[in-house]
Protein backbone atom coordinates (compact mmCIF):
# COMPACT_ATOMS: atom_id res chain seq x y z
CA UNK A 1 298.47 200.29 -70.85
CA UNK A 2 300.73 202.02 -73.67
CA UNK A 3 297.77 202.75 -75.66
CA UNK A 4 295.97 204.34 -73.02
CA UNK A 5 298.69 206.59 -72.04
CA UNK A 6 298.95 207.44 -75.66
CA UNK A 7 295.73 207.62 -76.33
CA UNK A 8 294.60 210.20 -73.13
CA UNK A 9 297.69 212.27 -74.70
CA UNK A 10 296.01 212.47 -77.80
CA UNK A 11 292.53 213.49 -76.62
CA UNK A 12 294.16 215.85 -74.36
CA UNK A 13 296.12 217.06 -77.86
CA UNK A 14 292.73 217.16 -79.56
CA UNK A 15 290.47 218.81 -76.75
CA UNK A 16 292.61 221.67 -76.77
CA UNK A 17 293.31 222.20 -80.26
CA UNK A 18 289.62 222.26 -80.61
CA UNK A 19 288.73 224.86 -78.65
CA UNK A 20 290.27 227.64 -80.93
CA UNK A 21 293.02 228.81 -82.61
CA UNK A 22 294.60 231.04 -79.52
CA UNK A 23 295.56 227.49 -78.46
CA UNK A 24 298.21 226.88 -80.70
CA UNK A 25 300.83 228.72 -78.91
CA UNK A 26 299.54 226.01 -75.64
CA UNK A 27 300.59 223.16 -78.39
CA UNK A 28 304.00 223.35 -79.32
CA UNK A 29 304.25 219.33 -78.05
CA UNK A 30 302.28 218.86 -81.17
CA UNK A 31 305.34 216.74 -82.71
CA UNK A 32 306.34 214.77 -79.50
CA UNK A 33 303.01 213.36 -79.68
CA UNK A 34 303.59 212.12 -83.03
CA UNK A 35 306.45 210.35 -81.64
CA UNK A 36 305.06 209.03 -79.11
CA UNK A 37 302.40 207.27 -81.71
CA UNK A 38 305.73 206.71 -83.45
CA UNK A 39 307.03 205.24 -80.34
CA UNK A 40 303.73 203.06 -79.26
CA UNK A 41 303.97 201.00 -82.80
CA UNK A 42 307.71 200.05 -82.54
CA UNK A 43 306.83 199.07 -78.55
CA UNK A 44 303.73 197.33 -79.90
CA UNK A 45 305.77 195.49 -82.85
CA UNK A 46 308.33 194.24 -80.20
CA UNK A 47 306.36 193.22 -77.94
CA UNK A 48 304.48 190.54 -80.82
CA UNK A 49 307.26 189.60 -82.36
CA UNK A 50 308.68 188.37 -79.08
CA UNK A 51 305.64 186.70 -78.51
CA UNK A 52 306.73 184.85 -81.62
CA UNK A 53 310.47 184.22 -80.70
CA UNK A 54 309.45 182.98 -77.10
CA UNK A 55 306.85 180.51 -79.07
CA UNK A 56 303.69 181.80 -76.85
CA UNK A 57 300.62 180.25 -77.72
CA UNK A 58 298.65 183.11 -78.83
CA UNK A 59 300.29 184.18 -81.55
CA UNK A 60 299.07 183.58 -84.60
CA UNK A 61 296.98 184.71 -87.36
CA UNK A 62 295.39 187.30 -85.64
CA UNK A 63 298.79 188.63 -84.23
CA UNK A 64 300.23 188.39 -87.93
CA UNK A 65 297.37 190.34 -88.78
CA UNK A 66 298.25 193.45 -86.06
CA UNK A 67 301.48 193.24 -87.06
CA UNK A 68 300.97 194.17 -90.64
CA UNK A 69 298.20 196.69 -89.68
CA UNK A 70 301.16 198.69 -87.60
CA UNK A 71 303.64 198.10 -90.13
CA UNK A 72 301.42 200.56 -92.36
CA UNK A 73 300.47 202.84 -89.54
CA UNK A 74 304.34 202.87 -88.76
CA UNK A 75 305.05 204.09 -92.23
CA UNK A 76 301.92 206.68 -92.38
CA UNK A 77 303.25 207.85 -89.25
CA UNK A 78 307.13 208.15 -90.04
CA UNK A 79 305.90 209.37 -93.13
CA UNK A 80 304.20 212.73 -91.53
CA UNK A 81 306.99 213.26 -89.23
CA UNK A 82 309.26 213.63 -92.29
CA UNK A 83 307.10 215.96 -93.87
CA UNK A 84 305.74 217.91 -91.01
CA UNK A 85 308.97 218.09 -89.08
């Protein structure tokens, strides 16, 4: 449900940026939505590594797996919001 909300933020984000540059002034939210991505991969990190702690039985590999792929997006992510911010 996080991604979702996120993710009809960022289409919203996108759909109006797209229709022209005499939008911009509409998008000043431009770096809240950043972190809010910023915000969805710590939530999403939490949530499987205490799926980990509380021994569930679906973590695994595949968890492991999502866990490293947000660890990068994480740092892409905290990486623009330095730079851009």
């Amino acid at each position: 449900m996080v991604n979702i909300a996120v993710h009809c933020v960022m289409y919203t984000y996108y759909g109006l940026s797209s229709l022209g540059p005499h939008m911009a002034k509409y998008l000043w939210w431009k770096k809240h939505l950043t972190a809010l991505q910023i915000g969805q991969f710590v939530f999403d990190m939490a949530y499987i590594f205490i799926e980990f702690l509380t021994g569930c039985e679906k973590a695994g590999a595949g968890e492991i797996f999502v866990l490293v792929f947000i660890s990068f997006l994480l740092i892409l992510f905290l990486s623009l919001y330095k730079k851009r911010y």
